[in-house]
PDB file of N, CA and C in Angstrom:
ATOM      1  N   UNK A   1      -3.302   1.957 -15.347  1.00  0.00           N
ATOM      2  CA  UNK A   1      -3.448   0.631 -14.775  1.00  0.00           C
ATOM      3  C   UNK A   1      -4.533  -0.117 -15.544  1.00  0.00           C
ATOM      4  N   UNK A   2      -3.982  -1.240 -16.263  1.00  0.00           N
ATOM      5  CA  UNK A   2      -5.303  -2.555 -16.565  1.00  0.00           C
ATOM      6  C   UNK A   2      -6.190  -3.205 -16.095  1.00  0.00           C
ATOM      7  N   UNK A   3      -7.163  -2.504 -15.359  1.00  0.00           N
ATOM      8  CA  UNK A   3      -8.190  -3.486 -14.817  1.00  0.00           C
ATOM      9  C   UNK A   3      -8.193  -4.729 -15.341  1.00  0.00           C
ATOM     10  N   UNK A   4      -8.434  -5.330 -16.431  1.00  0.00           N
ATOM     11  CA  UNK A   4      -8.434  -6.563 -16.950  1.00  0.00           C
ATOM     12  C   UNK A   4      -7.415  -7.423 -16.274  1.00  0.00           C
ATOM     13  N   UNK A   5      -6.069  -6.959 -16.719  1.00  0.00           N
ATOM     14  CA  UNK A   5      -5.085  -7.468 -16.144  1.00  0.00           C
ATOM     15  C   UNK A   5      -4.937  -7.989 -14.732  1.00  0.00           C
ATOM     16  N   UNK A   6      -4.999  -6.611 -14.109  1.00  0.00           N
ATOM     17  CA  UNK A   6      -5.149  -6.999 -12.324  1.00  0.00           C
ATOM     18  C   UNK A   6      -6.192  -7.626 -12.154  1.00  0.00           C
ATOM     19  N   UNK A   7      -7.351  -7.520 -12.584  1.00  0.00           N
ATOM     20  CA  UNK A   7      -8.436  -8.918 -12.007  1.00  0.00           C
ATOM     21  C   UNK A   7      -8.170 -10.456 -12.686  1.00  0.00           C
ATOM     22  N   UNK A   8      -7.123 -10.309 -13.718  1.00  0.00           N
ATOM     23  CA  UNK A   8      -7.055 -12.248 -13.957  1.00  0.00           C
ATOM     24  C   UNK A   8      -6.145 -12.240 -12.671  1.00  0.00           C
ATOM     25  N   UNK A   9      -5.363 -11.845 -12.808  1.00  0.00           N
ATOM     26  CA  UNK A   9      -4.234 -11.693 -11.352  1.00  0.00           C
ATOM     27  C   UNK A   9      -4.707 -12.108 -10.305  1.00  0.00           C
ATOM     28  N   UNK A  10      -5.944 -11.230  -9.494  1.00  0.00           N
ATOM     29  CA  UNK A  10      -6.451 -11.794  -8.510  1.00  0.00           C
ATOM     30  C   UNK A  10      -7.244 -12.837  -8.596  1.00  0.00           C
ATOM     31  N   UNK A  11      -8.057 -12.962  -9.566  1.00  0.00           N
ATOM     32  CA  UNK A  11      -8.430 -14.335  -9.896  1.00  0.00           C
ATOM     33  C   UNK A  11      -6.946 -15.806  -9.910  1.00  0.00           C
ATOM     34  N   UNK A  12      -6.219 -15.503 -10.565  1.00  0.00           N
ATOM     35  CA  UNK A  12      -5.310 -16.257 -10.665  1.00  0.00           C
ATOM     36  C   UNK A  12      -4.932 -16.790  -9.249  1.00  0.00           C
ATOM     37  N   UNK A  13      -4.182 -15.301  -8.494  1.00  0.00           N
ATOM     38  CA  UNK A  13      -3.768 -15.985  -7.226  1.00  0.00           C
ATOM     39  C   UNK A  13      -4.623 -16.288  -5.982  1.00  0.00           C
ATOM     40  N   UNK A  14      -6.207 -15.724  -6.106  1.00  0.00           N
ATOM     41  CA  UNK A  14      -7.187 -16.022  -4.695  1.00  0.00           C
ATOM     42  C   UNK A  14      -7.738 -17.211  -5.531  1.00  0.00           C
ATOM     43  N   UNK A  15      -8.527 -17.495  -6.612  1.00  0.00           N
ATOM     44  CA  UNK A  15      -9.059 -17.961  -7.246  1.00  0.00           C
ATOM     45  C   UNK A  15     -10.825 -17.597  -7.184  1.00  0.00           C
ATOM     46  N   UNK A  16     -11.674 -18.041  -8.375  1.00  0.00           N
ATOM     47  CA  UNK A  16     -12.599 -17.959  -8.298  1.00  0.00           C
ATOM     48  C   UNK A  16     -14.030 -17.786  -7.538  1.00  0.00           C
ATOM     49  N   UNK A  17     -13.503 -18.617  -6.622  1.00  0.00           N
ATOM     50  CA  UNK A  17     -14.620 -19.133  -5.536  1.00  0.00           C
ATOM     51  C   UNK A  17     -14.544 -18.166  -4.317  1.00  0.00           C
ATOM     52  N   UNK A  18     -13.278 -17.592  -3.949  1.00  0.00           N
ATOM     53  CA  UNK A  18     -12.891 -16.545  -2.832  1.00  0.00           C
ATOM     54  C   UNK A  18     -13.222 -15.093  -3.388  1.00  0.00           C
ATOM     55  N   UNK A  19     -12.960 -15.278  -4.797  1.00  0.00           N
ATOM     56  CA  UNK A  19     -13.456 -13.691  -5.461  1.00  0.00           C
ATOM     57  C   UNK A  19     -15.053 -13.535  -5.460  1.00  0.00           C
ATOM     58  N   UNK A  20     -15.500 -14.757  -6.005  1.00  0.00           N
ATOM     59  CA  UNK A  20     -16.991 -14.354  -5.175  1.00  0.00           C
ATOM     60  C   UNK A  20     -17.526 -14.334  -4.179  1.00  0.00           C
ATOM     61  N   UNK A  21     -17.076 -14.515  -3.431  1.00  0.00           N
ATOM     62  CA  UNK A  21     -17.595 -14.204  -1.784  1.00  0.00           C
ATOM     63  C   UNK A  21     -17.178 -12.941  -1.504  1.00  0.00           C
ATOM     64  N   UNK A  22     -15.750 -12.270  -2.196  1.00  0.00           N
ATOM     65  CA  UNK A  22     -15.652 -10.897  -1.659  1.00  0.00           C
ATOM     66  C   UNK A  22     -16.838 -10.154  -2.625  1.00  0.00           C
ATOM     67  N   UNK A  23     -17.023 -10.503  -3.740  1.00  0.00           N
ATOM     68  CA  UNK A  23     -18.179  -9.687  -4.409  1.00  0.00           C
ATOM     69  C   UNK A  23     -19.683  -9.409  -3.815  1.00  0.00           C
ATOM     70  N   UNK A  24     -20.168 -10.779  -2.796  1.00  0.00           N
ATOM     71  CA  UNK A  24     -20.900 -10.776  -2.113  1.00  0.00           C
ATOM     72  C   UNK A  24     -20.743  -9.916  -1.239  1.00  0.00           C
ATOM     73  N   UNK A  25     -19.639 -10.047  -0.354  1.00  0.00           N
ATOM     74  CA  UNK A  25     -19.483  -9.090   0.915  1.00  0.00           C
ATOM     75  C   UNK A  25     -19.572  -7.419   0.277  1.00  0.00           C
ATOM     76  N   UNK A  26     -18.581  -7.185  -0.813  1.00  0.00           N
ATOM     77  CA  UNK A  26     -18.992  -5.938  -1.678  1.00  0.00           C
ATOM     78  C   UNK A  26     -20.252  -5.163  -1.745  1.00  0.00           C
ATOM     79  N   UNK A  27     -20.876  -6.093  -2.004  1.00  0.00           N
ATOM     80  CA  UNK A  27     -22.828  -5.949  -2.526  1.00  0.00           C
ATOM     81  C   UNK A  27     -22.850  -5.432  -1.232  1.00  0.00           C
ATOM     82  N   UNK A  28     -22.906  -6.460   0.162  1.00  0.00           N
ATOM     83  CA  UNK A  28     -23.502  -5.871   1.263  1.00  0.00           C
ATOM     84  C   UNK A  28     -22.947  -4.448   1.664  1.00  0.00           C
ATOM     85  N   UNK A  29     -21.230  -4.216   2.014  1.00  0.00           N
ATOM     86  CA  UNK A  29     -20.839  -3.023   2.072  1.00  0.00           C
ATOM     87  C   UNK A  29     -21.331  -1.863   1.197  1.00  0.00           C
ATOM     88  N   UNK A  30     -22.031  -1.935   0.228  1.00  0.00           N
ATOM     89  CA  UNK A  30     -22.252  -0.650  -0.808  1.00  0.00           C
ATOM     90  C   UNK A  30     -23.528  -0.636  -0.540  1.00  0.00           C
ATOM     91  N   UNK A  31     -24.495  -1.849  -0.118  1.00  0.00           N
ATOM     92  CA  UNK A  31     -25.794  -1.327   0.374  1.00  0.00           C
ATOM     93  C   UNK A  31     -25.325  -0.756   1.843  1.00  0.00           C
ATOM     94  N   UNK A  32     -24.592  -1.122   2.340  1.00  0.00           N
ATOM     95  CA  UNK A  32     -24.836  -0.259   3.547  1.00  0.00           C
ATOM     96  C   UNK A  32     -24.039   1.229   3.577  1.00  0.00           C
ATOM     97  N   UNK A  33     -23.489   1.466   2.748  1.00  0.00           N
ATOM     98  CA  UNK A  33     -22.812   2.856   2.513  1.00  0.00           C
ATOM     99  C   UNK A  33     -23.923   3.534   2.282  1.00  0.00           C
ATOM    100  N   UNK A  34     -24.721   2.705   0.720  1.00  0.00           N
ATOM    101  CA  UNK A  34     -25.403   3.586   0.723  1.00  0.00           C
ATOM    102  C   UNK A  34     -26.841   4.097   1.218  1.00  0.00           C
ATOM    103  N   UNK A  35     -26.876   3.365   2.372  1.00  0.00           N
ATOM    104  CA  UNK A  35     -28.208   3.294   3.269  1.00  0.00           C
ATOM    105  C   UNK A  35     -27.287   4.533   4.672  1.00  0.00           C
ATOM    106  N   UNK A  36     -26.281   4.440   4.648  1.00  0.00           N
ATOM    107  CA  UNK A  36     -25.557   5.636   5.420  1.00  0.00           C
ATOM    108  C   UNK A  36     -25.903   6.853   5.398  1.00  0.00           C
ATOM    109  N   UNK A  37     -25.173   6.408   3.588  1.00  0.00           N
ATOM    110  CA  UNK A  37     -25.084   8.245   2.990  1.00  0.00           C
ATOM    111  C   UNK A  37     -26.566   8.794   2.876  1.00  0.00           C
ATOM    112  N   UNK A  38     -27.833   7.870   2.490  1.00  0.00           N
ATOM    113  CA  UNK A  38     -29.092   8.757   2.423  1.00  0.00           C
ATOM    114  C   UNK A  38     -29.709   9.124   4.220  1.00  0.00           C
ATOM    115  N   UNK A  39     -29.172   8.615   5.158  1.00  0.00           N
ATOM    116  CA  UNK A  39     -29.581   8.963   6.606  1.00  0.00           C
ATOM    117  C   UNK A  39     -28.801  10.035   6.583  1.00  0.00           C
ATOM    118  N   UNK A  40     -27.409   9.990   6.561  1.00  0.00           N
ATOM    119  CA  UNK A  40     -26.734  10.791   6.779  1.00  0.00           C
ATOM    120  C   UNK A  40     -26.167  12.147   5.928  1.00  0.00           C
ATOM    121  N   UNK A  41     -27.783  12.543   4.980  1.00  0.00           N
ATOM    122  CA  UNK A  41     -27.149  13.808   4.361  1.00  0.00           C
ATOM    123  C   UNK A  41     -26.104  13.771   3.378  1.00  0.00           C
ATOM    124  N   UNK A  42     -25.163  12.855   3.320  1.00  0.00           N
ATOM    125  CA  UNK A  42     -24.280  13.059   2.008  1.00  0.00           C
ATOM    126  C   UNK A  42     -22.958  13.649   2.689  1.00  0.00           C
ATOM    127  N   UNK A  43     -23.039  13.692   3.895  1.00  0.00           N
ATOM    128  CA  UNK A  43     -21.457  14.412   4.083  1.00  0.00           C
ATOM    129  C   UNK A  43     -20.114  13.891   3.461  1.00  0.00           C
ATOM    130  N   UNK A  44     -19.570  14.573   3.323  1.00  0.00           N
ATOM    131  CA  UNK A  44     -18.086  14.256   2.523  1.00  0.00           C
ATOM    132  C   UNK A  44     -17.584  12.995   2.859  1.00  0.00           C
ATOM    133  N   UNK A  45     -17.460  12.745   4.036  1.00  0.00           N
ATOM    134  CA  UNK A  45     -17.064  11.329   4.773  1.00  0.00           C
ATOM    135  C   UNK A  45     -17.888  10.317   4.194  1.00  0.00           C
ATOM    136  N   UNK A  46     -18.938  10.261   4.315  1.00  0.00           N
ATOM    137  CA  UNK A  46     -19.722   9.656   3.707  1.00  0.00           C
ATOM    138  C   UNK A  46     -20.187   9.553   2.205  1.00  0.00           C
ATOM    139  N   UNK A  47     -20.119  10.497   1.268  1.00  0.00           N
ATOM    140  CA  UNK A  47     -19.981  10.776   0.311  1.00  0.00           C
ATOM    141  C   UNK A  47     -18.479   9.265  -0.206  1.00  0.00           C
ATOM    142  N   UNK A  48     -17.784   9.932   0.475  1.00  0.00           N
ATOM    143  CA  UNK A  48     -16.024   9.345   0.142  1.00  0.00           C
ATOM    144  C   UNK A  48     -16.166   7.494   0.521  1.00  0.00           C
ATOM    145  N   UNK A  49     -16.976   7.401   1.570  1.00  0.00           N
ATOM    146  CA  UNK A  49     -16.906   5.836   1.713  1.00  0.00           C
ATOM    147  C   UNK A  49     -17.664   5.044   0.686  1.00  0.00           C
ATOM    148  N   UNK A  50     -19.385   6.092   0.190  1.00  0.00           N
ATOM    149  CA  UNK A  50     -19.748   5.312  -1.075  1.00  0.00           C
ATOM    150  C   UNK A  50     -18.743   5.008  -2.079  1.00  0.00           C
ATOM    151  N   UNK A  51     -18.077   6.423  -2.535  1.00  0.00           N
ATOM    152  CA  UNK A  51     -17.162   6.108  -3.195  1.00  0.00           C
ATOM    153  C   UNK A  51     -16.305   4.760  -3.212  1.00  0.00           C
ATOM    154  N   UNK A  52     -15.876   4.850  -2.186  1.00  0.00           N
ATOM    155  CA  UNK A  52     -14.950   3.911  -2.151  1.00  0.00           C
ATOM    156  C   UNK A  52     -15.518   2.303  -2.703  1.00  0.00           C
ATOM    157  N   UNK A  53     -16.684   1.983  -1.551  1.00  0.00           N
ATOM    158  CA  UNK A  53     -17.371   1.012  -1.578  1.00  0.00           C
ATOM    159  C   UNK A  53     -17.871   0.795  -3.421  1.00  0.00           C
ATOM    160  N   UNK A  54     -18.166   1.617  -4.056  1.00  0.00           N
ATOM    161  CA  UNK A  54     -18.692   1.628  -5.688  1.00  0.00           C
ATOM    162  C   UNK A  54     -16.884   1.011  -6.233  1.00  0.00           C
ATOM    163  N   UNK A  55     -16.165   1.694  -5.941  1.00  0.00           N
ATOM    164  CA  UNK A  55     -15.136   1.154  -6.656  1.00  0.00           C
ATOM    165  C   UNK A  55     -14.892  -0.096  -6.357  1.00  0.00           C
ATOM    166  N   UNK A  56     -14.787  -0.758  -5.077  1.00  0.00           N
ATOM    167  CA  UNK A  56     -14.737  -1.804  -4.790  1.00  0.00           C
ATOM    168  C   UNK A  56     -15.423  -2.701  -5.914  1.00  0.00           C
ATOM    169  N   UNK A  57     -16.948  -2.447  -5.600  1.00  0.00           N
ATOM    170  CA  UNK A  57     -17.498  -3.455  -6.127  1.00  0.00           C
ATOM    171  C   UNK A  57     -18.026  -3.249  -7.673  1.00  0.00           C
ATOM    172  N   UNK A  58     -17.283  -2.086  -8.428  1.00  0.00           N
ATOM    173  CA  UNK A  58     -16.677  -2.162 -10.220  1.00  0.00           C
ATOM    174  C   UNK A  58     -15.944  -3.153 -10.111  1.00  0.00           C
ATOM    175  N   UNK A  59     -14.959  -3.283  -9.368  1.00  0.00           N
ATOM    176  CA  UNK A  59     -13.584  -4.334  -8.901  1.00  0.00           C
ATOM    177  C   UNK A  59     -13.911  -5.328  -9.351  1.00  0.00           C
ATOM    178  N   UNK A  60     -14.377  -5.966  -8.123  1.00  0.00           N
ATOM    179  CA  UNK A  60     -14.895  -7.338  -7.918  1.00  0.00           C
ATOM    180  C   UNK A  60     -16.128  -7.981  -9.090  1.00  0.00           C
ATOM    181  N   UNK A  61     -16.806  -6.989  -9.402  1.00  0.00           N
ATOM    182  CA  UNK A  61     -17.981  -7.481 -10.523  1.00  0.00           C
ATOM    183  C   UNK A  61     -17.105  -7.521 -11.871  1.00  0.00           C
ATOM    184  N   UNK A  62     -16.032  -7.182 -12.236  1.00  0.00           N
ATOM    185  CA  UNK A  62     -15.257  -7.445 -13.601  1.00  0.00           C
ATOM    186  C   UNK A  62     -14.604  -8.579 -12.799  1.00  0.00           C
ATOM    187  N   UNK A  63     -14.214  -8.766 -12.161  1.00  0.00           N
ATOM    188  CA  UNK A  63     -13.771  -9.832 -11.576  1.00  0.00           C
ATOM    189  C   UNK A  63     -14.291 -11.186 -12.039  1.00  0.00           C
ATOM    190  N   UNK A  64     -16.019 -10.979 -11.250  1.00  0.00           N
ATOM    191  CA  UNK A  64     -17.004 -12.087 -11.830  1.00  0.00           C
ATOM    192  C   UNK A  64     -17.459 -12.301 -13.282  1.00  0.00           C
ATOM    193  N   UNK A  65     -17.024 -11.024 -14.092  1.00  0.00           N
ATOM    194  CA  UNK A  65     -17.363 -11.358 -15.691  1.00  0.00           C
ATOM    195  C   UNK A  65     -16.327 -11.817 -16.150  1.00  0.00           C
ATOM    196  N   UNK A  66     -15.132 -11.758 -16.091  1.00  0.00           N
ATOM    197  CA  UNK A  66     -13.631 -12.594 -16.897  1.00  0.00           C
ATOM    198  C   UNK A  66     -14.043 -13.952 -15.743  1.00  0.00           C
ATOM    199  N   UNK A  67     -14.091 -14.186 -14.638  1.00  0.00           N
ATOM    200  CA  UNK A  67     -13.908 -15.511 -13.866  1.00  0.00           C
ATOM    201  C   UNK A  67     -14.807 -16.330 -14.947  1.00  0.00           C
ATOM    202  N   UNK A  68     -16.220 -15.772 -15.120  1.00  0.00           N
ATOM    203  CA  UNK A  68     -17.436 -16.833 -15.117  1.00  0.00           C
ATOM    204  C   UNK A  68     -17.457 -17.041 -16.657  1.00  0.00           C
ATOM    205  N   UNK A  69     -16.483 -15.834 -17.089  1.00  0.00           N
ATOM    206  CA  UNK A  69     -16.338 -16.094 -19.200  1.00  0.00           C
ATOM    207  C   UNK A  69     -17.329 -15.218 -19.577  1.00  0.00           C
ATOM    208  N   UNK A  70     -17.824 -14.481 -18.750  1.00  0.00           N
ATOM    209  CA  UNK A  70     -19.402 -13.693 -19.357  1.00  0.00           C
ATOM    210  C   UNK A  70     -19.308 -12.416 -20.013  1.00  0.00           C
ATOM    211  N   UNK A  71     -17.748 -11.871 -20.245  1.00  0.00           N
ATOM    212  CA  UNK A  71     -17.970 -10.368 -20.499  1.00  0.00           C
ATOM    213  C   UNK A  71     -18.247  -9.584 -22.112  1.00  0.00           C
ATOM    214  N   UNK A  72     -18.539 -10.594 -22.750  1.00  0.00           N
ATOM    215  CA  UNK A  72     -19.376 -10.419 -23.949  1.00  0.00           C
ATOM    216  C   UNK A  72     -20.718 -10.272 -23.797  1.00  0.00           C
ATOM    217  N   UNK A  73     -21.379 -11.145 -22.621  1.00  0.00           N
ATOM    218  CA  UNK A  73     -22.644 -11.287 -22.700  1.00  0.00           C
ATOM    219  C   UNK A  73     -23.161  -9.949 -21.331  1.00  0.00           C
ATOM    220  N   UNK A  74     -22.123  -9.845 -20.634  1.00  0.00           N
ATOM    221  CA  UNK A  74     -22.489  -8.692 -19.677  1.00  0.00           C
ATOM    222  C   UNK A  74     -22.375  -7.327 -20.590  1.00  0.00           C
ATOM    223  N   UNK A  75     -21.465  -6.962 -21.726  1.00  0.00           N
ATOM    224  CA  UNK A  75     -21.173  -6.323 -22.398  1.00  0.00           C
ATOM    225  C   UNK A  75     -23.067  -5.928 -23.725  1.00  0.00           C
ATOM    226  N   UNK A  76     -23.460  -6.872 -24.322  1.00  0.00           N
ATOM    227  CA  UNK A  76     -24.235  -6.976 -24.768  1.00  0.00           C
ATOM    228  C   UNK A  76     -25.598  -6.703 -23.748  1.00  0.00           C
ATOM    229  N   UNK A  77     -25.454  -7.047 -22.500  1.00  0.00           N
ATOM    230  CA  UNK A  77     -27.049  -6.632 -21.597  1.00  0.00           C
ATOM    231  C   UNK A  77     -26.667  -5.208 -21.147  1.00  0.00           C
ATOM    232  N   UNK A  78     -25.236  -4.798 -21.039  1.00  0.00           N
ATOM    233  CA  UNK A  78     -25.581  -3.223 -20.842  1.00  0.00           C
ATOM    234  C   UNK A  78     -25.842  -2.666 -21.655  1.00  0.00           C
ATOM    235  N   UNK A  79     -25.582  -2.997 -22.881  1.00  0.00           N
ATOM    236  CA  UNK A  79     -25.831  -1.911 -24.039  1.00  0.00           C
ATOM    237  C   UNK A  79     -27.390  -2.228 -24.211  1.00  0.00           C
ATOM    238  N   UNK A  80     -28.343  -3.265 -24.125  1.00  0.00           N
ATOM    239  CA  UNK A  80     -29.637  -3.559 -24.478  1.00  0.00           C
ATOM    240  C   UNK A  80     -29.875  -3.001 -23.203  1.00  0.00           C
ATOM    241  N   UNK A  81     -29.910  -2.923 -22.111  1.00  0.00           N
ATOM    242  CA  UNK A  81     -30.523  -2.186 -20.837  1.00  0.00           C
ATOM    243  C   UNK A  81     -30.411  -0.599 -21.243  1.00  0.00           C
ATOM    244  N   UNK A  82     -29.154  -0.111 -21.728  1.00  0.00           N
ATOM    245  CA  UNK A  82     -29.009   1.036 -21.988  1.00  0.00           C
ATOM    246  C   UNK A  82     -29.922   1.551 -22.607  1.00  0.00           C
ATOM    247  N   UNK A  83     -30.516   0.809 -24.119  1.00  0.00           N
ATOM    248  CA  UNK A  83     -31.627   1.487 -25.001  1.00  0.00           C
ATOM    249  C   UNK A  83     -32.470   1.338 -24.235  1.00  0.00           C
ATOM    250  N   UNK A  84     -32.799   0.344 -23.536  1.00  0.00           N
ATOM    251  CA  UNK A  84     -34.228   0.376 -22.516  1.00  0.00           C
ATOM    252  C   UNK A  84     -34.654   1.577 -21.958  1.00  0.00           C
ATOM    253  N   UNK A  85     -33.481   1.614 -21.225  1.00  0.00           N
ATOM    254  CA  UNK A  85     -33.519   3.079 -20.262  1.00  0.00           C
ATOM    255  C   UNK A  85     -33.664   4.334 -21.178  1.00  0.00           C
ATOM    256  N   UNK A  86     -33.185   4.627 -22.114  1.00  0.00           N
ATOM    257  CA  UNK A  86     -33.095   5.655 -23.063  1.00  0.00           C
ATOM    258  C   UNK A  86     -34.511   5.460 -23.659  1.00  0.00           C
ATOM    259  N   UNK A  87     -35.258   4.681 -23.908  1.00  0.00           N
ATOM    260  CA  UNK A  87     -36.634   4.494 -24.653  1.00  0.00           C
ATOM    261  C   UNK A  87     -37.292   5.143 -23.049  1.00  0.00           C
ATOM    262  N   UNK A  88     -37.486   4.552 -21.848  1.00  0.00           N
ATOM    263  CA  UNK A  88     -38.423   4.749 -21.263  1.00  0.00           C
ATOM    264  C   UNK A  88     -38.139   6.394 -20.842  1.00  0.00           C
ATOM    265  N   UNK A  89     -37.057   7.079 -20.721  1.00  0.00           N
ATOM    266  CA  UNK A  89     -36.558   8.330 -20.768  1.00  0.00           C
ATOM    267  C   UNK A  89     -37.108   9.150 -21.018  1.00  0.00           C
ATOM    268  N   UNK A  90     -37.389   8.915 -23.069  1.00  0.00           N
ATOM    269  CA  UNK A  90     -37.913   9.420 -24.016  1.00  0.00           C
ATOM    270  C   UNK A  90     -39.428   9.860 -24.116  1.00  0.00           C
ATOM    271  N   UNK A  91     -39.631   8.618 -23.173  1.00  0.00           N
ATOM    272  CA  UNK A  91     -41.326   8.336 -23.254  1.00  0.00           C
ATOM    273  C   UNK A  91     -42.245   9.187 -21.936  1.00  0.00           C
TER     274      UNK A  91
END
């Protein structure tokens, strides 16, 4: 399956402005999964809803980089965050 693909799609048919509000609501659901899963030990159930909730909002955040035109420039800050992280690692 093409992620790329299926998110112009949903972009196409919800449009822009509705895809970011589910990205918002996303954000909140995955903080609260994962404010669950650290009360609650990590059980499988819980384990499985972060899950879920993380995929969601991979979803929706490629969503917001093809909507907003940014995925060169989101592409370029992970790889410069990446050495960041790998320098302070090191250090």
């Amino acid at each position: 399956m093409d992620i790329k693909n299926t998110c112009c799609k949903a972009l196409k048919k919800y449009g822009l402005k509705a895809q970011t509000m589910i990205f918002v609501e996303e954000l909140g659901e995955t903080l609260q999964a994962l404010s669950k899963h650290e009360r609650g030990g990590g059980s499988h159930e819980l384990k499985d809803n972060l899950a879920q909730e993380l995929a969601d909002l991979y979803i929706t955040a490629k969503q917001m980089e093809i909507g907003y035109g940014i995925e060169k420039e989101v592409q370029y800050w992970i790889s410069a965050k990446l050495k960041m992280l790998e320098k302070r690692i090191e250090d």
